[in-house]
N, C-alpha and C. Protein backbone atom coordinates (compact mmCIF):
# COMPACT_ATOMS: atom_id res chain seq x y z
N UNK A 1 5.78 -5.83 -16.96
CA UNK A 1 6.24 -4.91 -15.95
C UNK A 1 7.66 -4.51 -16.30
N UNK A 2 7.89 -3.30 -16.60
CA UNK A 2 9.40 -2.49 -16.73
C UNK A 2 9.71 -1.98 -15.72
N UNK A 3 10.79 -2.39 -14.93
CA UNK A 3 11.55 -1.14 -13.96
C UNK A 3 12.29 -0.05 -14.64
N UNK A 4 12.19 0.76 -14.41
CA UNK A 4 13.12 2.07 -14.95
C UNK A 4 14.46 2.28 -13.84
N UNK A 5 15.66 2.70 -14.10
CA UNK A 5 16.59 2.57 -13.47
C UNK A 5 16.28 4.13 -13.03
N UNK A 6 17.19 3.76 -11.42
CA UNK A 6 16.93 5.40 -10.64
C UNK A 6 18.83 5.30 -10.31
N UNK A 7 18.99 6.85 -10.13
CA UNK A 7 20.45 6.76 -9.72
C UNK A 7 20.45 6.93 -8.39
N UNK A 8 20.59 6.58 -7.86
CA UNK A 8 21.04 5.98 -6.49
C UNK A 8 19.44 5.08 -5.86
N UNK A 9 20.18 4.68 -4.16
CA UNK A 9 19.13 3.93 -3.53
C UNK A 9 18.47 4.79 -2.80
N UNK A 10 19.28 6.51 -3.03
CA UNK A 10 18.59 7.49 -2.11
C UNK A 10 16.96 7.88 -3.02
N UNK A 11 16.52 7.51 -4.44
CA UNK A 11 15.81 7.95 -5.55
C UNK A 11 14.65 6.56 -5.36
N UNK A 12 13.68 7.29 -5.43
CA UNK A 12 12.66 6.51 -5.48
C UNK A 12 12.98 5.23 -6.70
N UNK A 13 12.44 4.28 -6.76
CA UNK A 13 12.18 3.15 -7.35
C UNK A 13 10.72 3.10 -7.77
N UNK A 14 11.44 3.47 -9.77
CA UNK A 14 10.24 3.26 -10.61
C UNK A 14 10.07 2.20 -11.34
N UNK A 15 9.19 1.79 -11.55
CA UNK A 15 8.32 0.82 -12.65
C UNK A 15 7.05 1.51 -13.00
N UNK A 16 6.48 0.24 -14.08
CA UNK A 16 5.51 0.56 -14.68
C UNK A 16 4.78 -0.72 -15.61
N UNK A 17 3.68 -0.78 -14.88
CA UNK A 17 2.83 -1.92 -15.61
C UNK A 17 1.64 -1.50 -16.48
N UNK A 18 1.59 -2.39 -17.12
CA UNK A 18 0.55 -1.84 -18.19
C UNK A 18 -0.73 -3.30 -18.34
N UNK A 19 -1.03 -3.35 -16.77
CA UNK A 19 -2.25 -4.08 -16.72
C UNK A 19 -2.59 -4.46 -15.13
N UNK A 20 -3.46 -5.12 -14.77
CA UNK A 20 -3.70 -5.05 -13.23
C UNK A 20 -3.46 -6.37 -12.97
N UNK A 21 -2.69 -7.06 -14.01
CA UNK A 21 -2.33 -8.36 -13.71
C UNK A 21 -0.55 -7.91 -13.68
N UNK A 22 -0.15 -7.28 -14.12
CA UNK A 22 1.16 -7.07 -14.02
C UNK A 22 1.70 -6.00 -12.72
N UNK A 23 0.31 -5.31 -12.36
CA UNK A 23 -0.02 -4.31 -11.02
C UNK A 23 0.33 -5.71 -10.10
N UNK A 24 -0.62 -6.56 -10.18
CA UNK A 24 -0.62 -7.78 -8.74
C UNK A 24 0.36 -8.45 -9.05
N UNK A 25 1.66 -8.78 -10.28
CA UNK A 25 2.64 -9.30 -9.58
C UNK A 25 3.70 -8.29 -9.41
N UNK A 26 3.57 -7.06 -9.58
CA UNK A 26 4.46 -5.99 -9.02
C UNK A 26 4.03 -6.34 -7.91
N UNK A 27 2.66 -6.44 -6.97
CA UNK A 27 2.78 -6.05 -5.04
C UNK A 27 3.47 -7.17 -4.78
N UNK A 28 3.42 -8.63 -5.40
CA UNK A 28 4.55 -9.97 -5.09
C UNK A 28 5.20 -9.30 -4.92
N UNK A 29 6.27 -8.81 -5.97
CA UNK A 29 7.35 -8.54 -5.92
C UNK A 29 7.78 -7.61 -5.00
N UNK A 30 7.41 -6.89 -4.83
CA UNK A 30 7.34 -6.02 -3.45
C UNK A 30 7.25 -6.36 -1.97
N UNK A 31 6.17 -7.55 -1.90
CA UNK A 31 6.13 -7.89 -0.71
C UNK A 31 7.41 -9.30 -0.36
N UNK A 32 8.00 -9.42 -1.13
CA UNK A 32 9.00 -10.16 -0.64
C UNK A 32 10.15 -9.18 -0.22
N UNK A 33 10.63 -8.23 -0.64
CA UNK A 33 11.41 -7.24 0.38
C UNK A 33 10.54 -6.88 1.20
N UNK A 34 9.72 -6.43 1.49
CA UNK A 34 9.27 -6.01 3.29
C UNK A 34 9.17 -6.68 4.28
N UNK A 35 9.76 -6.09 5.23
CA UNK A 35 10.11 -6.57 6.45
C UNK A 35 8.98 -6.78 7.10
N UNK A 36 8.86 -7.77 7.98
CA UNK A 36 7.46 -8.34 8.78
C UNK A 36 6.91 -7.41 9.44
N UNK A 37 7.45 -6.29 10.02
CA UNK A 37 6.74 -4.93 10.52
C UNK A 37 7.35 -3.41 9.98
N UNK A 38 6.47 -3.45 9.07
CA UNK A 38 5.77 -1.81 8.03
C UNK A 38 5.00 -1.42 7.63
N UNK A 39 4.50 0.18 7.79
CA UNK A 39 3.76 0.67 7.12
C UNK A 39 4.03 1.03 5.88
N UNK A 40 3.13 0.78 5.15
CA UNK A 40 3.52 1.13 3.41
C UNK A 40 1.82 2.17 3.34
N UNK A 41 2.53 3.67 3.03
CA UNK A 41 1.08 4.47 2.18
C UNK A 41 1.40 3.78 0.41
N UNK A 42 -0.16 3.94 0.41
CA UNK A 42 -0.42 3.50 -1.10
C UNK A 42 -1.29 4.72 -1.51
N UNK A 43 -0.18 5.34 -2.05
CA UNK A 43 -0.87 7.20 -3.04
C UNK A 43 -1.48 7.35 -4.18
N UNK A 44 -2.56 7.19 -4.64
CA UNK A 44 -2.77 7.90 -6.15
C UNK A 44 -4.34 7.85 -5.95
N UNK A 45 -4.44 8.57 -6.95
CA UNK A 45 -6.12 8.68 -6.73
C UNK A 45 -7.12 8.14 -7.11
N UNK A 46 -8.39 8.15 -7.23
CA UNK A 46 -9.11 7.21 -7.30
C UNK A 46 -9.07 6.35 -9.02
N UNK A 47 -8.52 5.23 -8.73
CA UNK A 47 -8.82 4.06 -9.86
C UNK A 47 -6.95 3.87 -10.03
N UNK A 48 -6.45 4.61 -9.67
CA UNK A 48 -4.60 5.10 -9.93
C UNK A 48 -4.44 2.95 -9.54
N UNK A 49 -4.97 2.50 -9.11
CA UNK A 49 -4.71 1.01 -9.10
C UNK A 49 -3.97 0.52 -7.28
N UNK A 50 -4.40 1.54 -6.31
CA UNK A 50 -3.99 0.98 -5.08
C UNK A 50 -4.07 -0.36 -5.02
N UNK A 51 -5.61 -0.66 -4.62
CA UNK A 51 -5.96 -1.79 -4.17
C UNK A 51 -5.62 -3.31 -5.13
N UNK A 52 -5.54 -2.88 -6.13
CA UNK A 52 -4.60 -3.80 -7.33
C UNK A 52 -3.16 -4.28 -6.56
N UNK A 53 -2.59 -2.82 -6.60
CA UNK A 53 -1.52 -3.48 -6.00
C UNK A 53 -1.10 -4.11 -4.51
N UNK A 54 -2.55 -4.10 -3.81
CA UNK A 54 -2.55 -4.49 -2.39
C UNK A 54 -2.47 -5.86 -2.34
N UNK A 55 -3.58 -6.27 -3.38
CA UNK A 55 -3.88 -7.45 -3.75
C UNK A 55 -2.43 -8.66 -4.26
N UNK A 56 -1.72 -8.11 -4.64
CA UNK A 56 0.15 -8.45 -5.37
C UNK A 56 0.45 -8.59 -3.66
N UNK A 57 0.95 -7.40 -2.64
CA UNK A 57 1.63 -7.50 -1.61
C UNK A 57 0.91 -8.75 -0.59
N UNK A 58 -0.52 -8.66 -0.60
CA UNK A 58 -1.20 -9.32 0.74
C UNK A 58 -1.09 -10.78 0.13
N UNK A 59 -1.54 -10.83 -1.62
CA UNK A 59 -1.07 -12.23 -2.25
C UNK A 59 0.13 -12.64 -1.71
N UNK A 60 1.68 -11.97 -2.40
CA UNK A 60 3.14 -12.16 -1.88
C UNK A 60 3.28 -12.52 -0.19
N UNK A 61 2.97 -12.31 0.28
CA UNK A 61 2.77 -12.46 1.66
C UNK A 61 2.37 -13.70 2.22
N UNK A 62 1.40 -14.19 1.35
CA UNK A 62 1.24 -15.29 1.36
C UNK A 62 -0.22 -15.63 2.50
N UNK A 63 -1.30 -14.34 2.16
CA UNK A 63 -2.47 -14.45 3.36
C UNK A 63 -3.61 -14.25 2.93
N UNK A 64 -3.83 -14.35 1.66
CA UNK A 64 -5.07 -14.40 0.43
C UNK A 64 -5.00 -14.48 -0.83
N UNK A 65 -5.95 -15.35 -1.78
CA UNK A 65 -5.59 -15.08 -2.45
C UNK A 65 -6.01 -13.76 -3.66
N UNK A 66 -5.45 -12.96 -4.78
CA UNK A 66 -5.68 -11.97 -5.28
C UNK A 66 -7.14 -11.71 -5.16
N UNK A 67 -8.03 -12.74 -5.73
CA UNK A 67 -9.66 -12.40 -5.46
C UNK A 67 -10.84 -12.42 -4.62
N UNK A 68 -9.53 -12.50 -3.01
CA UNK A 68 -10.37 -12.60 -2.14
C UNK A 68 -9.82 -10.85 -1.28
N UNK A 69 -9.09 -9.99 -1.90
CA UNK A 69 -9.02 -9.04 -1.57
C UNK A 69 -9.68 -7.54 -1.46
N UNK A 70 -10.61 -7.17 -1.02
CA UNK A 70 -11.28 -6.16 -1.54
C UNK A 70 -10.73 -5.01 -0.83
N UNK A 71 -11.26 -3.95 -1.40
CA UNK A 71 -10.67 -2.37 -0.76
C UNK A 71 -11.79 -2.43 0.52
N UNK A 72 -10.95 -1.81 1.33
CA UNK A 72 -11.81 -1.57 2.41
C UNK A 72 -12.11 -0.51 2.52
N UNK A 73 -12.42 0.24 1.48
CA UNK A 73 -13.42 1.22 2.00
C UNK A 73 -14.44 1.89 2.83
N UNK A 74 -15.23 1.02 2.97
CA UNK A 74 -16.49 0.83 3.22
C UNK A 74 -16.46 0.34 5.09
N UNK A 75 -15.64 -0.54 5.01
CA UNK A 75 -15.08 -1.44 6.25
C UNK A 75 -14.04 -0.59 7.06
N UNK A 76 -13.31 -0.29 6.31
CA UNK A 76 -12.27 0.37 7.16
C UNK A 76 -10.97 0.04 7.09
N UNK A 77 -10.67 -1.06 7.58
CA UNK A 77 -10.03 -2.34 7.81
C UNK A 77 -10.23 -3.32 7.76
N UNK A 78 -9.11 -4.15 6.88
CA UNK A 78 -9.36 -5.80 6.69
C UNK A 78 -8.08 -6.06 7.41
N UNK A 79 -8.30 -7.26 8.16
CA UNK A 79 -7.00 -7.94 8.67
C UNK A 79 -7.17 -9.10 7.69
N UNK A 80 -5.49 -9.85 7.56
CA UNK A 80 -5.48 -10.83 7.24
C UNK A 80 -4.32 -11.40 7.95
N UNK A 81 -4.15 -12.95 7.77
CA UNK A 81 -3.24 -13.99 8.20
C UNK A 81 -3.22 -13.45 9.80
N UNK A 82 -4.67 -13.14 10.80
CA UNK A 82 -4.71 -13.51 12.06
C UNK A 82 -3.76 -11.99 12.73
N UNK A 83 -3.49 -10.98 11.77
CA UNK A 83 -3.05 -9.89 12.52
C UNK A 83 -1.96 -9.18 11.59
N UNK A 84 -1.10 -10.70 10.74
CA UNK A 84 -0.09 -10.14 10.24
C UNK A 84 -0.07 -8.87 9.21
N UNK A 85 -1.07 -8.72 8.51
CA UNK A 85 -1.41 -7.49 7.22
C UNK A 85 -2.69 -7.40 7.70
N UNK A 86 -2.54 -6.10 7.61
CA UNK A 86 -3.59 -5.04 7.80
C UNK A 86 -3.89 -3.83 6.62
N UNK A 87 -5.07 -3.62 5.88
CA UNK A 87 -5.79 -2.90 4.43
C UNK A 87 -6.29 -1.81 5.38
N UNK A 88 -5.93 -1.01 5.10
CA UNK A 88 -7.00 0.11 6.06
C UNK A 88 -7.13 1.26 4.47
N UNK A 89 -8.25 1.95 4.75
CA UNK A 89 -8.67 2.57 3.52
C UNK A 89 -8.99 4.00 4.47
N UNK A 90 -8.83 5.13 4.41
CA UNK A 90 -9.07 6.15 5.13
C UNK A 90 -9.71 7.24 4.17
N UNK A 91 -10.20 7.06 3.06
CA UNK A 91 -10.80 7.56 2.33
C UNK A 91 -12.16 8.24 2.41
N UNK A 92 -12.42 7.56 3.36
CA UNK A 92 -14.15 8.08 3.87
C UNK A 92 -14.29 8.68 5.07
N UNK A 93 -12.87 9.01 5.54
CA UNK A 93 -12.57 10.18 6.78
C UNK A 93 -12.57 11.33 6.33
N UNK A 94 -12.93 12.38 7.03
CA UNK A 94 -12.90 13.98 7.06
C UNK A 94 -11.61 14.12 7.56
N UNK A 95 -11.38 13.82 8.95
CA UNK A 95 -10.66 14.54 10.15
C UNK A 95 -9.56 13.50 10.72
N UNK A 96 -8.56 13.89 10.99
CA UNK A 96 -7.51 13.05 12.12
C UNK A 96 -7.86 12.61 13.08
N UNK A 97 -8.64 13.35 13.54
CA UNK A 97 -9.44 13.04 15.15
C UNK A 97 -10.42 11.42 14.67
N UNK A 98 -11.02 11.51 13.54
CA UNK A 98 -11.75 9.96 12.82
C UNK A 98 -10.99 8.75 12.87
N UNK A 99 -9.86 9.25 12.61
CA UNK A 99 -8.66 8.17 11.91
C UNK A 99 -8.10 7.65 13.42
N UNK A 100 -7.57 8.64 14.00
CA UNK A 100 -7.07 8.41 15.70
C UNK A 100 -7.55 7.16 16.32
N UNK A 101 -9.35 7.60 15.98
CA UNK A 101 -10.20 6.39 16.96
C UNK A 101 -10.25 4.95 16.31
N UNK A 102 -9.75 4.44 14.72
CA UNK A 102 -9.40 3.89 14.55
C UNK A 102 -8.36 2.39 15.40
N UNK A 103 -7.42 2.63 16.29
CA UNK A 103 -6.70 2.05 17.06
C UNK A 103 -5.27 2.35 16.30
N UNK A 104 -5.00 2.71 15.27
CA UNK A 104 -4.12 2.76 14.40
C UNK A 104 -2.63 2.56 15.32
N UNK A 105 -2.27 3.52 15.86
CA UNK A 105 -1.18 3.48 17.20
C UNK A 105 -0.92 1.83 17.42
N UNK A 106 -1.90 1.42 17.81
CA UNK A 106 -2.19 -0.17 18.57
C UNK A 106 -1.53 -1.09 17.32
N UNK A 107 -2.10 -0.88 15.87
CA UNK A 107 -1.96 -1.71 15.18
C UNK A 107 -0.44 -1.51 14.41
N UNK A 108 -0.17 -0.10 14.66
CA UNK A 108 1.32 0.45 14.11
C UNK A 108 2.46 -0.28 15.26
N UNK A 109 1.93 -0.37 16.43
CA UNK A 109 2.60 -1.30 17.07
C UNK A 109 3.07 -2.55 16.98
N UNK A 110 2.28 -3.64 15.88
CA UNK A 110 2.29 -4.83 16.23
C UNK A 110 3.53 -5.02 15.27
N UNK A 111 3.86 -6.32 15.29
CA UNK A 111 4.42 -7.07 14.09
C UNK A 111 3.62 -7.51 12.51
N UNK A 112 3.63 -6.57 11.84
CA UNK A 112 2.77 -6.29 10.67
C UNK A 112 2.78 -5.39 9.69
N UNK A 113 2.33 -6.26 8.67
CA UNK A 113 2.56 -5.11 7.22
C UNK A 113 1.41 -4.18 7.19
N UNK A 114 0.97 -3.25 7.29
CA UNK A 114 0.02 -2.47 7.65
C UNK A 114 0.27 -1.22 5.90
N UNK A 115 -1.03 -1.94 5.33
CA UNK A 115 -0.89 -1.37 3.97
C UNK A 115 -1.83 0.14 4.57
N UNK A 116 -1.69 1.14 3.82
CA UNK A 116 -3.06 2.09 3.92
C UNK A 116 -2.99 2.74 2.89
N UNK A 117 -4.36 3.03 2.37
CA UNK A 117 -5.00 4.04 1.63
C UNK A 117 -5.21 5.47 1.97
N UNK A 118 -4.31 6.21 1.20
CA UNK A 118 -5.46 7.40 1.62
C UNK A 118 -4.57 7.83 2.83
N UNK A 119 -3.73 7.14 3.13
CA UNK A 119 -3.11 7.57 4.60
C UNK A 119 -2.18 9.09 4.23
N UNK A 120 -2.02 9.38 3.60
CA UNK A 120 -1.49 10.87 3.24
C UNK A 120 -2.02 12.14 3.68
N UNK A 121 -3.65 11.94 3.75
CA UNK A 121 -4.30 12.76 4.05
C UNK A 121 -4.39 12.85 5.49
N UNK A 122 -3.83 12.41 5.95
CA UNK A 122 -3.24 12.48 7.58
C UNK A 122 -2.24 12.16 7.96
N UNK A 123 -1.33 13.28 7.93
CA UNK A 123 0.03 12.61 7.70
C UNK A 123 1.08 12.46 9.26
N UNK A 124 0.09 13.43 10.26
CA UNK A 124 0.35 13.25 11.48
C UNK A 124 0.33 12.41 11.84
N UNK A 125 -0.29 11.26 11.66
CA UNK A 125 -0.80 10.22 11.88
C UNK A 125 0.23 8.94 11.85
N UNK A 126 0.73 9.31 10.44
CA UNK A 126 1.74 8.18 10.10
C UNK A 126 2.69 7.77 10.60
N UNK A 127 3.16 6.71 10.60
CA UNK A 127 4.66 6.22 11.75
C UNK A 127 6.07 6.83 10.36
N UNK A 128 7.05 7.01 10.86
CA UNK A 128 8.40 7.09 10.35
C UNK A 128 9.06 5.69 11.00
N UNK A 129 9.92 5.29 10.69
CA UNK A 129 9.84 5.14 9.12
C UNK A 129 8.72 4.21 8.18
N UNK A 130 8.40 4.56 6.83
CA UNK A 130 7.81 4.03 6.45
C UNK A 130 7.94 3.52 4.78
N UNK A 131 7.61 3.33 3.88
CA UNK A 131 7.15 3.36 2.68
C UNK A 131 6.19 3.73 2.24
N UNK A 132 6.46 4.84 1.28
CA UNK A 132 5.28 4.96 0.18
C UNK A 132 5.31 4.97 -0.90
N UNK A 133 4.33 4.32 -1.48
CA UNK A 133 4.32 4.11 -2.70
C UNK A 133 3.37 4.73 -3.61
N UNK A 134 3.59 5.60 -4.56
CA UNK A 134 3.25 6.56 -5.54
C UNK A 134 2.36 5.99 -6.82
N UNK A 135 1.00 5.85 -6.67
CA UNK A 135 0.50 5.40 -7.96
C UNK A 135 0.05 5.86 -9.23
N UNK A 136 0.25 6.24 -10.54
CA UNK A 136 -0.28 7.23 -11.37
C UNK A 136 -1.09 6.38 -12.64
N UNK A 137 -2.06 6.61 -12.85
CA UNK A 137 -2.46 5.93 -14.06
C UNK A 137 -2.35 6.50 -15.37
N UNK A 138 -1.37 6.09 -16.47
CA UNK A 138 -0.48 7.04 -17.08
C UNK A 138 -1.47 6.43 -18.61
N UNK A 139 -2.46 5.77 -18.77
CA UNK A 139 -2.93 5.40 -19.51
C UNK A 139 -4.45 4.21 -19.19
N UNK A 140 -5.32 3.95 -19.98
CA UNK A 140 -6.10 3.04 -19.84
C UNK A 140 -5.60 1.97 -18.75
N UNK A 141 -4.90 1.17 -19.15
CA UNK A 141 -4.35 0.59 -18.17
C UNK A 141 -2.91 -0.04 -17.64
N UNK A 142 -2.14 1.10 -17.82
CA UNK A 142 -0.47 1.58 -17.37
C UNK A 142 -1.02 2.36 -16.59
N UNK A 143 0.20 1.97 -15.59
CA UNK A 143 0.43 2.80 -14.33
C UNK A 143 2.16 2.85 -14.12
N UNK A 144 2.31 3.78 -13.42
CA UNK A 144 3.67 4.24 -13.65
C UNK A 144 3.69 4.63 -11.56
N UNK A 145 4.71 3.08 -11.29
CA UNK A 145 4.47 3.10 -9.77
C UNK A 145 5.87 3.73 -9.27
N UNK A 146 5.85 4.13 -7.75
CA UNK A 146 7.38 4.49 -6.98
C UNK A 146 7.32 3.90 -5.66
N UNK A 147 8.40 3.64 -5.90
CA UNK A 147 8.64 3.21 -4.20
C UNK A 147 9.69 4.16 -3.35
N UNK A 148 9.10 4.79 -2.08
CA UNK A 148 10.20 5.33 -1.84
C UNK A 148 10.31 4.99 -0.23
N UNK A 149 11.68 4.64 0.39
CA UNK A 149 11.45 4.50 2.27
C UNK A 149 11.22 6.25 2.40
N UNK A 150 10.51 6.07 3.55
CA UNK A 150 11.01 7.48 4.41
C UNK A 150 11.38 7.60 5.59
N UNK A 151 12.47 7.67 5.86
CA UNK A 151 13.01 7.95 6.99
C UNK A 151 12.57 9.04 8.35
């Protein structure tokens, strides 16, 4: 894993791993700066290595371990550690009005790292402030990640 230097703290924060084992200890590393209640979007498109790196943050966190993490696609939402992180995958929504009935509000409320997929595509939706993080797959298996807050 290489970080690339950004000029200032106002500039996203790049790295870049070149495997999905160096993806899952980038989300470690990540999830030890986040604060016990945030939303983090996780952006790139399909295979770009989200759920790789979900697997690093919800690991770091300390509430599964890497191979008990799956994308929730299919599900929706995975909770883990009893409320504290929350996987939501919104990928298999059309509409805002889908996502709404979700509880999302409820769960943006709690004390919790609330990862999401796909959450871009509804961006009404999203709480400020937040994090997102930018995934690109810049090769077989390099990815070239960002972190940015948004205020």
């Amino acid at each position: 894993m290489k970080k690339e230097p950004v000029a200032s703290s106002q500039q996203p924060e790049c790295y870049r791993t070149a495997s999905d084992d160096e993806t899952v200890a980038l989300g470690r590393t990540i999830a030890r700066s986040l604060p016990k209640k945030v939303c983090v979007l996780l952006i790139g498109n399909l295979g770009a290595g989200k759920t790789t790196l979900a697997k690093g943050i919800i690991h770091g966190l300390g509430f599964a371990e890497p191979d008990e993490v799956a994308s929730p696609t299919y599900t929706l939402i995975h909770e883990y550690g009893e409320g504290r992180v929350y996987h939501i995958d919104l990928y298999r929504l059309d509409e805002a009005k889908q996502a709404a009935t979700l509880g999302l509000d409820d769960i943006f409320d709690r004390d919790a790292v609330v990862l999401i997929e796909w959450g871009e595509r509804f961006p009404e939706l999203m709480p400020r402030p937040r994090m997102e993080i930018r995934l690109l797959a810049v090769g077989e298996d390099q990815r070239q990640i960002e972190t940015i807050n948004i205020l």
